[in-house]
C-alpha atoms as a PDB file:
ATOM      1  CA  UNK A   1      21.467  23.274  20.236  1.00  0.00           C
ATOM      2  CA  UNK A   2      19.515  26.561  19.974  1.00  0.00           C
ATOM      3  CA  UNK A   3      20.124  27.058  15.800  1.00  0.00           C
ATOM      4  CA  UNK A   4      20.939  25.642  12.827  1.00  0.00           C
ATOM      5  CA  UNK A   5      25.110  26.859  13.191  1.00  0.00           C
ATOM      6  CA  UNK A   6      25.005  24.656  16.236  1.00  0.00           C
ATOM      7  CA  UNK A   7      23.617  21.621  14.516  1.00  0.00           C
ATOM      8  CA  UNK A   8      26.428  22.553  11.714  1.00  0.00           C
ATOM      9  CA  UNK A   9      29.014  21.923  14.482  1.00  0.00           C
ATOM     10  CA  UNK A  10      27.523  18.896  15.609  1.00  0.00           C
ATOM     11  CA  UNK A  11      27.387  17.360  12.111  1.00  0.00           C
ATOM     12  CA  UNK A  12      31.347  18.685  11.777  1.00  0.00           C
ATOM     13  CA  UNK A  13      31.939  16.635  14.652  1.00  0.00           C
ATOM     14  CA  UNK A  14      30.243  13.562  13.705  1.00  0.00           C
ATOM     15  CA  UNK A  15      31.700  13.734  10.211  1.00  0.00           C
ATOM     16  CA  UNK A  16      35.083  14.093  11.653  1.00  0.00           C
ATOM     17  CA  UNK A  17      34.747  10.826  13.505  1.00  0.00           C
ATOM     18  CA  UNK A  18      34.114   9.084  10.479  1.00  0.00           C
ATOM     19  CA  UNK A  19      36.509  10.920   8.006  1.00  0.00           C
ATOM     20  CA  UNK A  20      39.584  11.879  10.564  1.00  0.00           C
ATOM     21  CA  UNK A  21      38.901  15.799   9.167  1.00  0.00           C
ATOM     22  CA  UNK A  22      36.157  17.091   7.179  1.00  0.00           C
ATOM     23  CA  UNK A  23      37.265  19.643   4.589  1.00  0.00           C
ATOM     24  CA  UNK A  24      36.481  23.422   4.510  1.00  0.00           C
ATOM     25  CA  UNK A  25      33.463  24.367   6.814  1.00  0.00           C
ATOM     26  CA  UNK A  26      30.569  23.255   7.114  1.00  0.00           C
ATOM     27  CA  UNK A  27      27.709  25.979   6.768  1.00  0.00           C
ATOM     28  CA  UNK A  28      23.803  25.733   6.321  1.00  0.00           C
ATOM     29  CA  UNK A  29      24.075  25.168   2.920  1.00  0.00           C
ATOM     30  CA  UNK A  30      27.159  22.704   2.585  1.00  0.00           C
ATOM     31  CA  UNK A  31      25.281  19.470   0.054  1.00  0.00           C
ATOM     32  CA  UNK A  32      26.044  17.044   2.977  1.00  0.00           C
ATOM     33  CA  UNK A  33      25.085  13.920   0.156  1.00  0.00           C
ATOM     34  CA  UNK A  34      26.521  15.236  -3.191  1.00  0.00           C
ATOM     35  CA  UNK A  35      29.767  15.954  -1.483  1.00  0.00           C
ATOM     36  CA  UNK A  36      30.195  12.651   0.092  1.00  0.00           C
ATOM     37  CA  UNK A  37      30.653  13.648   3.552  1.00  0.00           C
ATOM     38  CA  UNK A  38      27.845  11.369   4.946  1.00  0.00           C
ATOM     39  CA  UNK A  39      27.983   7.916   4.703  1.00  0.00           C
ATOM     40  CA  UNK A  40      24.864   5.454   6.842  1.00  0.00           C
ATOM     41  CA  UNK A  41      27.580   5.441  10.044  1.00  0.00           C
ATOM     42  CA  UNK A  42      27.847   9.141  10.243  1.00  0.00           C
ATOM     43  CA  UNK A  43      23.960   9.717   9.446  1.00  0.00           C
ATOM     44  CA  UNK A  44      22.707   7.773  12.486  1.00  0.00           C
ATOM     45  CA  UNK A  45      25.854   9.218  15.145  1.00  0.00           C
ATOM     46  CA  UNK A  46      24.209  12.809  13.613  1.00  0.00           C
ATOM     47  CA  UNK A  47      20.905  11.544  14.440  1.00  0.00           C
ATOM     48  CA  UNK A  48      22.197  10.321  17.961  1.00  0.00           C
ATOM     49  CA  UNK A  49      23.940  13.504  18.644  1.00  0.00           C
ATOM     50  CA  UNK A  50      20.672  15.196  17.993  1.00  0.00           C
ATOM     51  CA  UNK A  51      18.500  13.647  20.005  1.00  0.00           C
ATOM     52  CA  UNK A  52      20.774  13.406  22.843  1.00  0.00           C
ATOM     53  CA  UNK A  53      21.728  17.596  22.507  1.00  0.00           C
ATOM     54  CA  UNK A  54      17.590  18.388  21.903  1.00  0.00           C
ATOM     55  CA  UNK A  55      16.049  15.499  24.050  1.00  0.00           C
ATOM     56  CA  UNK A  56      14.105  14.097  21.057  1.00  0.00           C
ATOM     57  CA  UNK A  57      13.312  10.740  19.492  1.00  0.00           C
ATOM     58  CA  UNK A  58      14.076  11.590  15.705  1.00  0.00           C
ATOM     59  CA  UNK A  59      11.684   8.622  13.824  1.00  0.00           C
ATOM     60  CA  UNK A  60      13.065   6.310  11.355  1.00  0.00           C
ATOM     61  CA  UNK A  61      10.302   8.098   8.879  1.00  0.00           C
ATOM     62  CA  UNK A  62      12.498  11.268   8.808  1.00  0.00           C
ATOM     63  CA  UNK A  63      15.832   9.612   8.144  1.00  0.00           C
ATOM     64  CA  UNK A  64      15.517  10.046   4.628  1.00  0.00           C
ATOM     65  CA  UNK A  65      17.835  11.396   2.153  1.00  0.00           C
ATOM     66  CA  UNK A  66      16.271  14.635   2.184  1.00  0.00           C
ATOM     67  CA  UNK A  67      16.570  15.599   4.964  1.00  0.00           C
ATOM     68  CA  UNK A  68      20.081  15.432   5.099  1.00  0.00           C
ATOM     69  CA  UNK A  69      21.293  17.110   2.045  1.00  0.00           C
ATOM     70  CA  UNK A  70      22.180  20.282   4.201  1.00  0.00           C
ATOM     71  CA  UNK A  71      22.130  21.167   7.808  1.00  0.00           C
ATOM     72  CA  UNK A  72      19.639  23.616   6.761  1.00  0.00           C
ATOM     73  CA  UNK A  73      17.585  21.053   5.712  1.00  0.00           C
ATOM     74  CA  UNK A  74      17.570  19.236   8.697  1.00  0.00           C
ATOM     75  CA  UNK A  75      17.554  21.709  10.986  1.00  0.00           C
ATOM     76  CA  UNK A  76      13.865  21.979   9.431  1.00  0.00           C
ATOM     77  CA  UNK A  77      13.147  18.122   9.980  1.00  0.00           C
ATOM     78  CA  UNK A  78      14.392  18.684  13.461  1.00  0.00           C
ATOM     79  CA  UNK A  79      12.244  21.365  14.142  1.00  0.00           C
ATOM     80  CA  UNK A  80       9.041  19.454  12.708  1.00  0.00           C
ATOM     81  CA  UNK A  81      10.120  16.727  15.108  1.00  0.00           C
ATOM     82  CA  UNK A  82       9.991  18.872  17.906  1.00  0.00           C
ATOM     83  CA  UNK A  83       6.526  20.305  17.142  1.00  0.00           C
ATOM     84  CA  UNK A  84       5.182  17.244  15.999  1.00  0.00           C
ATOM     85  CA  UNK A  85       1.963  16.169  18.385  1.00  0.00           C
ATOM     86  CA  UNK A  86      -0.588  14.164  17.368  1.00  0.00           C
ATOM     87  CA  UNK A  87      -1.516  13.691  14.275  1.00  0.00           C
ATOM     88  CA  UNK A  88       1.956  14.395  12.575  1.00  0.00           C
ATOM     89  CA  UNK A  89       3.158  12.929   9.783  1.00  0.00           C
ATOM     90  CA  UNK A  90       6.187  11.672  11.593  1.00  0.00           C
END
């Protein structure tokens, strides 16, 4: 998973698992929360996906609402995730 498009497809396919079909595309800035496309189920196989596609441990501090009210937004949690070292505030 090299960009945030990628994770979009990823969250598609996760939602899709959970809703049969998701409707219209799914693009950086689809509201993943206001539109009701994530329930807790589909959050955590998103989280699982990711850290299974980016070899990552995604911490229970950063599965928080905001970062999953767009892909865009957490494609940035992801990537603080992956730079975090010590120190971080994850």
């Amino acid at each position: 998973m090299d960009d945030v498009q990628a994770l979009c497809a990823e969250i598609r396919d996760a939602v899709s698992e959970s809703h049969a079909v998701a409707d219209g595309e799914i693009g950086p800035d689809t509201p993943l929360l206001v539109s009701g496309l994530l329930d807790s189920l589909t959050i955590m196989r998103i989280v699982s996906r990711v850290e299974k596609r980016l070899g990552i441990a995604f911490p229970e501090e950063a599965v928080v609402a905001a970062n999953f009210r767009t892909p865009a937004a957490l494609w940035k949690a992801v990537g603080e995730v992956r730079g975090a070292g010590a120190g971080s505030v994850w």
